[in-house]
N, C-alpha and C. Protein backbone atom coordinates (compact mmCIF):
# COMPACT_ATOMS: atom_id res chain seq x y z
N UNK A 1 102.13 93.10 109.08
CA UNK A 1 103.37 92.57 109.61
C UNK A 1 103.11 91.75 110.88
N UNK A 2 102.50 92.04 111.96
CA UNK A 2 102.14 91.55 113.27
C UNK A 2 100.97 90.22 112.79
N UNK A 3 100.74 90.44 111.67
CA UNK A 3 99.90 88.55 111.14
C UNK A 3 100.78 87.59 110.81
N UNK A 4 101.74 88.36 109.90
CA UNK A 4 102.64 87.61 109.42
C UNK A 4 103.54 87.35 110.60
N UNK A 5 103.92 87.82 111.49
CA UNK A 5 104.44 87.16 112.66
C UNK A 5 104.27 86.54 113.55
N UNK A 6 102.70 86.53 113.70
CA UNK A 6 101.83 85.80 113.80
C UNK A 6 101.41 83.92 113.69
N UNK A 7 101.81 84.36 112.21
CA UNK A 7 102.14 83.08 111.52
C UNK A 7 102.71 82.01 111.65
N UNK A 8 104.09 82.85 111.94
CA UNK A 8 105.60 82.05 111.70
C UNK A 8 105.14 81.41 113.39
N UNK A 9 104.54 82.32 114.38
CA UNK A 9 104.54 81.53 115.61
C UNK A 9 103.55 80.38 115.31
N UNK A 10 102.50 80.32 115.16
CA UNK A 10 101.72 79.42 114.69
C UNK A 10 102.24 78.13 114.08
N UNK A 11 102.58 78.81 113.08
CA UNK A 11 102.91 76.99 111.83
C UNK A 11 104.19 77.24 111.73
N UNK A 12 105.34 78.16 112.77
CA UNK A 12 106.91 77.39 112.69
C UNK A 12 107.07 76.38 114.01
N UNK A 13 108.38 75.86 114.07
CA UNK A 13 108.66 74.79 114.92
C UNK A 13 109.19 75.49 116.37
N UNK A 14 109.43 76.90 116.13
CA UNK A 14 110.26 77.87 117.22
C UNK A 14 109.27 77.65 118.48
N UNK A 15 107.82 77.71 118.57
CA UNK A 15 106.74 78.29 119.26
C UNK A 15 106.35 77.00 119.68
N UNK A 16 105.67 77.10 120.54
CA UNK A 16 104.53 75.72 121.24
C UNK A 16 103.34 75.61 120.30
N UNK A 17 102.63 76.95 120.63
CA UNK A 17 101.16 77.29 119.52
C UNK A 17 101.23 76.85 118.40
N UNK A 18 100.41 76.32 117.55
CA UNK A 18 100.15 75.47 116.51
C UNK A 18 99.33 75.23 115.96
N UNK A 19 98.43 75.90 114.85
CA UNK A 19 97.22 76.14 114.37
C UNK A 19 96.26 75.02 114.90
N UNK A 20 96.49 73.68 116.07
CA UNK A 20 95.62 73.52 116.42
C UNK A 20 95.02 74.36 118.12
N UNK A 21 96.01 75.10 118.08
CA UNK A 21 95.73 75.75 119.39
C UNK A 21 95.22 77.27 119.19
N UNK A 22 95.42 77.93 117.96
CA UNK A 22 95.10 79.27 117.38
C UNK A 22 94.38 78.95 115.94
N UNK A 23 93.23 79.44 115.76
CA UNK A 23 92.88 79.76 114.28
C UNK A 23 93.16 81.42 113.61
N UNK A 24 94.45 81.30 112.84
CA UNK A 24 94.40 82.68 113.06
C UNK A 24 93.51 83.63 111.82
N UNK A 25 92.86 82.60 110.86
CA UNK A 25 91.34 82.90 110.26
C UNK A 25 90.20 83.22 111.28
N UNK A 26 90.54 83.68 112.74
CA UNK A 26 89.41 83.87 113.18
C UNK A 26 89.83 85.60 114.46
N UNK A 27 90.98 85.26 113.75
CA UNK A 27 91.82 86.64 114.79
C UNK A 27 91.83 88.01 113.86
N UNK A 28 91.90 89.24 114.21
CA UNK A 28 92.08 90.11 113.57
C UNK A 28 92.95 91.39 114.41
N UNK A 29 94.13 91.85 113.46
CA UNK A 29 94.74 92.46 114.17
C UNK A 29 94.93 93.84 113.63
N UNK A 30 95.12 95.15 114.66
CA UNK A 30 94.38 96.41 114.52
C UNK A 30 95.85 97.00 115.32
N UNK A 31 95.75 98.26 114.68
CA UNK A 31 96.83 98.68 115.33
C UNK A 31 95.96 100.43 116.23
N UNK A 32 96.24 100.38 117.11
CA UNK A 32 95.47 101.39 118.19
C UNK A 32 96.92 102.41 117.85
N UNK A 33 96.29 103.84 117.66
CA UNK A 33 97.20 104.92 118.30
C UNK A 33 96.96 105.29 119.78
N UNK A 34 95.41 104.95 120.15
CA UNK A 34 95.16 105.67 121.61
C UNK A 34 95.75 104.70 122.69
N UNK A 35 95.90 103.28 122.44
CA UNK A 35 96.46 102.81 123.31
C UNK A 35 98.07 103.52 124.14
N UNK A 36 98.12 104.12 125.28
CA UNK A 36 99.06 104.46 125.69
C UNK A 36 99.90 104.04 126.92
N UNK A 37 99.10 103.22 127.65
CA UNK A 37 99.34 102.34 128.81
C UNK A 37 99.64 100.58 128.26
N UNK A 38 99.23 100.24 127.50
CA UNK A 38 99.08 98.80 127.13
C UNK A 38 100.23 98.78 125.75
N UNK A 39 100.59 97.32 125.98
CA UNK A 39 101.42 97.12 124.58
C UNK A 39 100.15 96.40 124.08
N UNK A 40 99.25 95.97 124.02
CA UNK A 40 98.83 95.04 123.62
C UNK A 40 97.32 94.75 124.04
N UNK A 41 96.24 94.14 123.38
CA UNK A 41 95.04 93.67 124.23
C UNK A 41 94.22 92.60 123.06
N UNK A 42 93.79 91.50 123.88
CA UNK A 42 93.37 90.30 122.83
C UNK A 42 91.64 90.81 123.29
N UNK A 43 90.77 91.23 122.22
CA UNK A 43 89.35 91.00 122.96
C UNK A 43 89.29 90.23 121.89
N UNK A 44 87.42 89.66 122.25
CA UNK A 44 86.86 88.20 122.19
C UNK A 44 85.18 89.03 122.05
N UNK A 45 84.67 88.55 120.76
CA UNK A 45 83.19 89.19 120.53
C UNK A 45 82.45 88.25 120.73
N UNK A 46 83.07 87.20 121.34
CA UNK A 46 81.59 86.13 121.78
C UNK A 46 81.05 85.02 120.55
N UNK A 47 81.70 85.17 119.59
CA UNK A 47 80.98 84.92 118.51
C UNK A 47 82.47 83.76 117.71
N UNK A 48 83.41 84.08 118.22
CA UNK A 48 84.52 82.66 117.82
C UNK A 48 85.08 83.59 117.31
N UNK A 49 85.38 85.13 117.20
CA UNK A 49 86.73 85.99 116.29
C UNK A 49 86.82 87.00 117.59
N UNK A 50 88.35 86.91 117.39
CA UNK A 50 89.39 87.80 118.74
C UNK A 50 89.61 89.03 117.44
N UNK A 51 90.38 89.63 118.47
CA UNK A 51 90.82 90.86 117.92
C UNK A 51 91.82 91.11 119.13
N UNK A 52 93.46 91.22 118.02
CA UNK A 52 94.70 91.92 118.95
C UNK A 52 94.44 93.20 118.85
N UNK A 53 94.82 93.78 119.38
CA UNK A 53 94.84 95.41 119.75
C UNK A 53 96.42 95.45 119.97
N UNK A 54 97.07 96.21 118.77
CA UNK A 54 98.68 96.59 119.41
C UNK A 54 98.90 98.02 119.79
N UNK A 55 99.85 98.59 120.31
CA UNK A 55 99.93 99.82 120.72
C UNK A 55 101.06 100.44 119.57
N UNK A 56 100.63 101.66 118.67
CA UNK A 56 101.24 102.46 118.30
C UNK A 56 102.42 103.14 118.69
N UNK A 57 102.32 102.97 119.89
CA UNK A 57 103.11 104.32 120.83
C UNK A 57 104.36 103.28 121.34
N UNK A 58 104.35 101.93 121.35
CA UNK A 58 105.12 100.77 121.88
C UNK A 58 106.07 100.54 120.46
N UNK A 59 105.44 100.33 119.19
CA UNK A 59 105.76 100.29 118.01
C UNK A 59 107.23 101.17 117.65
N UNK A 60 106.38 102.87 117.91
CA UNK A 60 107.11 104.05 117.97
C UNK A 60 108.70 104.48 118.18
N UNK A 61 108.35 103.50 119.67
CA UNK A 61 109.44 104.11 121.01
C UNK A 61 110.14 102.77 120.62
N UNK A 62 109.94 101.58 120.65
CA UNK A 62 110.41 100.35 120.79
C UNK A 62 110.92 99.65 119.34
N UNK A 63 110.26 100.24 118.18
CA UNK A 63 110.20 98.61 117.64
C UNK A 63 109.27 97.81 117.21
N UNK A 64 109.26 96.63 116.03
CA UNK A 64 108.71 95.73 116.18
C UNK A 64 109.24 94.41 116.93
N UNK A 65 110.44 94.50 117.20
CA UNK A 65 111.20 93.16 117.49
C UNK A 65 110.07 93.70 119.26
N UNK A 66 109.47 94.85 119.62
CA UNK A 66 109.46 94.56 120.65
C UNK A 66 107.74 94.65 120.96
N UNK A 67 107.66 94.25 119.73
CA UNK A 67 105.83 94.00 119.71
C UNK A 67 106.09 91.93 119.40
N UNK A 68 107.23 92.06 119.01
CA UNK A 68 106.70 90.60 119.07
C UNK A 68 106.57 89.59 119.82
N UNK A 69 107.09 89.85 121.40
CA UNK A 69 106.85 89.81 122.50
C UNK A 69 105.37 89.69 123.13
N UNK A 70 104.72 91.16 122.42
CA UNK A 70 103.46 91.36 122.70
C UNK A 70 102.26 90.70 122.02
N UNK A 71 102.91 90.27 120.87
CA UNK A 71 102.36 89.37 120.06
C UNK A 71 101.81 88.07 120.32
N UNK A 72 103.08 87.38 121.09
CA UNK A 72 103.14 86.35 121.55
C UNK A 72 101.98 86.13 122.65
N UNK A 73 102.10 87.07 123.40
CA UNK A 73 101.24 87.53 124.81
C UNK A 73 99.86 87.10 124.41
N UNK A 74 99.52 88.05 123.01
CA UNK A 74 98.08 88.34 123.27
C UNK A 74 97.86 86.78 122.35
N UNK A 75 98.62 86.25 121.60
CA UNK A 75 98.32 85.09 121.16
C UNK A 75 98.01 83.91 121.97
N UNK A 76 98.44 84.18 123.13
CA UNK A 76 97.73 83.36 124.23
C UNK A 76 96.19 83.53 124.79
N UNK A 77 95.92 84.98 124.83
CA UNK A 77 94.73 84.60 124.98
C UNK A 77 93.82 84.72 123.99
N UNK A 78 93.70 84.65 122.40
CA UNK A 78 93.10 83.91 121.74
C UNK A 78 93.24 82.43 122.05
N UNK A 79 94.34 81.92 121.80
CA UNK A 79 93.69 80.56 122.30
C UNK A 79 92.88 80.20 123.75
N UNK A 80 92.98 80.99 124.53
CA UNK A 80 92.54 80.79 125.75
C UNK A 80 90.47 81.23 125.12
N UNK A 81 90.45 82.46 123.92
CA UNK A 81 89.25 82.57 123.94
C UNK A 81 88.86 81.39 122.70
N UNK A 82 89.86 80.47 122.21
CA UNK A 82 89.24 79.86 121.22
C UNK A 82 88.94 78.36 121.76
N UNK A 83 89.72 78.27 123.10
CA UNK A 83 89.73 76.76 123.53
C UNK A 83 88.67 76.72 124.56
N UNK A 84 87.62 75.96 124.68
CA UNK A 84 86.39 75.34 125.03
C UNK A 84 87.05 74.76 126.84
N UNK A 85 86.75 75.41 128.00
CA UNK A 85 87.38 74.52 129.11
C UNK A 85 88.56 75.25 129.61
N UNK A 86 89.26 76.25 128.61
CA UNK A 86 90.51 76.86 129.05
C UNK A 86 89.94 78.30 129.86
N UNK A 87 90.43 78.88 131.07
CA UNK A 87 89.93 79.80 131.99
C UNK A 87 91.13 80.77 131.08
N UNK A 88 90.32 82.25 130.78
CA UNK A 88 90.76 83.10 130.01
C UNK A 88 91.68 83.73 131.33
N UNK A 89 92.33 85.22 130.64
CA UNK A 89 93.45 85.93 131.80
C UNK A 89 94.92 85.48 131.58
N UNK A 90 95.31 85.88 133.05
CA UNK A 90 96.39 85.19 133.41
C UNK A 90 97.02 84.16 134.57
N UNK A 91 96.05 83.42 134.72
CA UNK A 91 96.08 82.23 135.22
C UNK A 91 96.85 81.10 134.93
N UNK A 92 96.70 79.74 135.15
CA UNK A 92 97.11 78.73 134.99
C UNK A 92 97.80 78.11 133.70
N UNK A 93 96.58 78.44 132.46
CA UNK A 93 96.57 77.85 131.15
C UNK A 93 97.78 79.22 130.89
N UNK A 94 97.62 80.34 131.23
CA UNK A 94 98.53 81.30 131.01
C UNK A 94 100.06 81.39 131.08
N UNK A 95 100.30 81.19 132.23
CA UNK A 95 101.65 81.01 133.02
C UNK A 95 101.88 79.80 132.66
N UNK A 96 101.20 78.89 131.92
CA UNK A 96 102.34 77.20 131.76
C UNK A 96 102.79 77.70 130.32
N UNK A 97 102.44 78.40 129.22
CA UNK A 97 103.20 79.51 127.89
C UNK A 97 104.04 80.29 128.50
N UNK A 98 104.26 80.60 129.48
CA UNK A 98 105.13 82.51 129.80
C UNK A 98 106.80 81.93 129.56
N UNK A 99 106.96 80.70 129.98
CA UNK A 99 108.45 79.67 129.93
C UNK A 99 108.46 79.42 128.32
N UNK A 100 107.83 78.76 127.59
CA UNK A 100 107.85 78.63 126.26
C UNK A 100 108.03 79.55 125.52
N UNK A 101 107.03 80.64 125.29
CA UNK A 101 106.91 81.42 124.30
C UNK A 101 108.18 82.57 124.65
N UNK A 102 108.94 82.39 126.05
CA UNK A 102 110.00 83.86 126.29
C UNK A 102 108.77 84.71 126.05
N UNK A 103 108.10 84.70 127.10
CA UNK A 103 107.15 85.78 127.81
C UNK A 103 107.74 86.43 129.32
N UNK A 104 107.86 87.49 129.09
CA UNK A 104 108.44 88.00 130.79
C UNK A 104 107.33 87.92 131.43
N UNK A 105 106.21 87.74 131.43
CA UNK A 105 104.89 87.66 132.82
C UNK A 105 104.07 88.86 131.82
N UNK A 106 103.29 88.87 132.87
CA UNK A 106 102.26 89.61 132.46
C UNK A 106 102.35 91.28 132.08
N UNK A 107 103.37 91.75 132.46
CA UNK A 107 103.34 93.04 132.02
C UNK A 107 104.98 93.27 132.25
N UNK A 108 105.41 94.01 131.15
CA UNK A 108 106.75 93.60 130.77
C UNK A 108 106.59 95.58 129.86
N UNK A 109 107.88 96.24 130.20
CA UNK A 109 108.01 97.83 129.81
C UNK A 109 109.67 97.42 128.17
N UNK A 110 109.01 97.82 127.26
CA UNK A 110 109.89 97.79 126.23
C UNK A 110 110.45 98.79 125.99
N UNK A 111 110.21 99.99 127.21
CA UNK A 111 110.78 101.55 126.98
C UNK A 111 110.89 102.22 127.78
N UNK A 112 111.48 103.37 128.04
CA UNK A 112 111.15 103.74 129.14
C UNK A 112 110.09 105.09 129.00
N UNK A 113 109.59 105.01 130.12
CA UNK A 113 108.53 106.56 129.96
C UNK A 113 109.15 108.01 130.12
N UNK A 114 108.43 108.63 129.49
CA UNK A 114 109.02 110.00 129.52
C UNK A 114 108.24 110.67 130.76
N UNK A 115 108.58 111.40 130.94
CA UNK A 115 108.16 112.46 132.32
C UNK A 115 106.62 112.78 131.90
N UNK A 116 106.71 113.60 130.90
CA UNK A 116 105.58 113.89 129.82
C UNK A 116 104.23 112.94 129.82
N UNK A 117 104.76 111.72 130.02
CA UNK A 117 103.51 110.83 129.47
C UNK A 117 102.88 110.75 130.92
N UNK A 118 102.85 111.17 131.94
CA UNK A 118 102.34 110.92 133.36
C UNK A 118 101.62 112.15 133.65
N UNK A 119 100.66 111.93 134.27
CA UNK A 119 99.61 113.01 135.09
C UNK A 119 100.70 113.55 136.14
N UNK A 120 100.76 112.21 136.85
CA UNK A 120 101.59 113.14 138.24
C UNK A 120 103.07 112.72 137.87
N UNK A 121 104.04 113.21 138.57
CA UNK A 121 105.59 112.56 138.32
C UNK A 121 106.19 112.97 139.19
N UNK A 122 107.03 112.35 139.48
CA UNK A 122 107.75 112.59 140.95
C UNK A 122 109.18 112.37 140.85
N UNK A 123 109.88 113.76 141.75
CA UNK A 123 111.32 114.39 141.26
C UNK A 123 111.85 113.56 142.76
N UNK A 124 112.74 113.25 142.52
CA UNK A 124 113.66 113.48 143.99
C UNK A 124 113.95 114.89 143.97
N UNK A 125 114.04 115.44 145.82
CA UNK A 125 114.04 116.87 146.31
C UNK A 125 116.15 116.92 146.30
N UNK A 126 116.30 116.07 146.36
CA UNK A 126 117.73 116.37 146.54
C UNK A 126 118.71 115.72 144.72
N UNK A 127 117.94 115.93 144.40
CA UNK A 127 118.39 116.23 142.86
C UNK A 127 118.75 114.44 142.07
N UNK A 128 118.23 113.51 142.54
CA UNK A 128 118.45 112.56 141.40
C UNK A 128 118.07 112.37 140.35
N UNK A 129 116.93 113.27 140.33
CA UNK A 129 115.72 113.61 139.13
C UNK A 129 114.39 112.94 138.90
N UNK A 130 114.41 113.04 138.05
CA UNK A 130 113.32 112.35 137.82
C UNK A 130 113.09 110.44 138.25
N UNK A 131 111.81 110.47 139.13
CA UNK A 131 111.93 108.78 139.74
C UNK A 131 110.70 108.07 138.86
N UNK A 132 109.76 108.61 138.56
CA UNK A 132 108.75 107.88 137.83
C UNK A 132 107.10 108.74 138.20
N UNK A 133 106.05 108.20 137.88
CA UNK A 133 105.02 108.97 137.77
C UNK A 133 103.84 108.01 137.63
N UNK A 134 102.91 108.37 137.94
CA UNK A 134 101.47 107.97 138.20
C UNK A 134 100.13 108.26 136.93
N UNK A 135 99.45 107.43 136.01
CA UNK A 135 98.73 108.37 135.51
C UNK A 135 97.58 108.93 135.92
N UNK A 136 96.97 108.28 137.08
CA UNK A 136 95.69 108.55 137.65
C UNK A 136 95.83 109.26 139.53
N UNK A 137 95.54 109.67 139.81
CA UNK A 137 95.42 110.10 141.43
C UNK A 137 95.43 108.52 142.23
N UNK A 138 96.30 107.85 142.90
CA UNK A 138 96.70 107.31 143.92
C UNK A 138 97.13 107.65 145.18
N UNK A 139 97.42 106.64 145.99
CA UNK A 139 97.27 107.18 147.19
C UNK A 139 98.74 107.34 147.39
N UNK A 140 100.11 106.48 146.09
CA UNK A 140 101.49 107.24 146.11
C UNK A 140 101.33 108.50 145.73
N UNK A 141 100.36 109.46 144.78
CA UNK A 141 100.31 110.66 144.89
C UNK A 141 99.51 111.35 145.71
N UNK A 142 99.14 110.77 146.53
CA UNK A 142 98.77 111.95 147.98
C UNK A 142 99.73 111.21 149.13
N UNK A 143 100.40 110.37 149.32
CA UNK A 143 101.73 109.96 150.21
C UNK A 143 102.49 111.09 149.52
N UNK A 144 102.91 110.80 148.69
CA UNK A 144 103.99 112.31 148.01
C UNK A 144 103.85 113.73 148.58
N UNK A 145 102.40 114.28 148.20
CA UNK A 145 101.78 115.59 148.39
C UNK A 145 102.49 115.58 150.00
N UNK A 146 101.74 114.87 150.78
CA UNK A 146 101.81 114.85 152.38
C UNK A 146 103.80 114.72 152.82
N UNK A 147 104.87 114.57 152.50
CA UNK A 147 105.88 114.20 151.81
C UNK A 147 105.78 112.78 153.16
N UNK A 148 105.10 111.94 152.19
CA UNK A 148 105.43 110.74 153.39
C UNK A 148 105.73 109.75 152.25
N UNK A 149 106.42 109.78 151.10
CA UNK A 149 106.82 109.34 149.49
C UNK A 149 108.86 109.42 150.06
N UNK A 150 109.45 108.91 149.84
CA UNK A 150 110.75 108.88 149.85
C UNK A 150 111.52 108.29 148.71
N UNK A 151 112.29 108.89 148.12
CA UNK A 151 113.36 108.43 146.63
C UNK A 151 113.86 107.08 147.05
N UNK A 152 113.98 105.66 146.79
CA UNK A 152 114.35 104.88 146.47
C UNK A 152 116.10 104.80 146.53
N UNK A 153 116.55 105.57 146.36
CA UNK A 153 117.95 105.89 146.01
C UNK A 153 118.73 106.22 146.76
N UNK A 154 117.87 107.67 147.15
CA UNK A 154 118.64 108.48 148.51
C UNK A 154 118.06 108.72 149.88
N UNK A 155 116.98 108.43 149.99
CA UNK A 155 116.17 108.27 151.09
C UNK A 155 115.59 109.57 151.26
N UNK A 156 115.48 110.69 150.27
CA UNK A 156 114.91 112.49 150.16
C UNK A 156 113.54 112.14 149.71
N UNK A 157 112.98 112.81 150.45
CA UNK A 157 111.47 113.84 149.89
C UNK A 157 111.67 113.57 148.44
N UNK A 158 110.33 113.23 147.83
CA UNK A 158 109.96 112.92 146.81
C UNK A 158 109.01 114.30 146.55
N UNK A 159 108.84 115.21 145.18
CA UNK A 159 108.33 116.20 145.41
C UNK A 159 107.12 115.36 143.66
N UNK A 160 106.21 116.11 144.04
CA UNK A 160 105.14 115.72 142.85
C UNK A 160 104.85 116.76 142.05
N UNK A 161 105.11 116.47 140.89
CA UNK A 161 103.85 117.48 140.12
C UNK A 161 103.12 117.05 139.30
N UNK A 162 101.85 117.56 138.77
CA UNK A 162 100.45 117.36 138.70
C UNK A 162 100.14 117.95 137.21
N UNK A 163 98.77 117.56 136.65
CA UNK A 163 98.66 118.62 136.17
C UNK A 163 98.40 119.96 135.81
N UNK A 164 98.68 120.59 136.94
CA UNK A 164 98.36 121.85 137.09
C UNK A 164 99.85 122.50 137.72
N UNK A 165 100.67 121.84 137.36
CA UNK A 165 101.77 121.72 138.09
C UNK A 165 102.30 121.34 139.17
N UNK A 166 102.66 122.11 140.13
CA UNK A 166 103.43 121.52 141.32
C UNK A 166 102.17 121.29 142.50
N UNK A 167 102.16 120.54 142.76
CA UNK A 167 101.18 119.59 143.87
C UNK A 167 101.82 119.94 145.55
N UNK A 168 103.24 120.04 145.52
CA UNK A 168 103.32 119.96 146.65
C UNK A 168 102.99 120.49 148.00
């Protein structure tokens, strides 16, 4: 499904991209369950064939209408790995597509996260609930621990928990 949509961006009139800017005989697209942070990832084997990487878990929660977004994304940087002179990322050649293709920028949430999916997560102390969460140890989760973290909302103590539970 994500080739065939693929496609229609390619060789329809909707899109900029245009099989002279994508070969998509040289792309291959894979669908990841472990991806859980990423909608999406274009790698490049050096050798003239990309590979999309889509996220399962984006699919799941979201949709395809909201992989095709992500589609679009990583179809940029195949051409960025197929064009000779073009600087890969999200740079220049990048950001002059993000207006065309209805790309929100570089990282764009099609869902929202559950409490669950975070290492650390952080409650407001005066009950707004749940504010969002961290997956790795940062220094917003030791600002939190220390309570020098404040809710956005209400201006309360932000309280953390971990995985081992409560951090604070």
């Amino acid at each position: 499904r994500a080739r065939e949509y693929a496609a229609t961006v390619i060789n329809g009139e909707e899109w900029p991209l245009t099989p002279d800017h994508v070969d998509l005989s040289r792309v291959i697209f894979e669908t990841s369950t472990r991806m859980e942070r990423q909608h999406g990832v274009c790698s490049y084997d050096g050798h003239g064939q990309s590979t999309i990487r889509l996220s399962e878990t984006t699919y799941e929660r979201a949709g395809f209408e909201a992989l095709k977004e992500t589609i679009r994304h990583e179809l940029v940087h195949a051409y960025q790995q197929q064009t000779t002179g073009v600087k890969p990322g999200h740079g220049e050649s990048f950001t002059q597509l993000v207006g065309p293709l209805d790309l929100s920028g570089r990282c764009s949430s099609h869902y929202e996260t559950p409490p669950d999916d975070y290492k650390y997560r952080f409650y407001c102390t005066q009950g707004c609930g749940f504010i969002g969460g961290r997956h790795r140890w940062s220094k917003a989760v030791a600002r939190a621990i220390r309570g020098n973290l404040v809710c956005g909302d209400c201006d309360s103590d932000l309280r953390v928990d971990g995985p081992d539970g409560t951090l604070e």
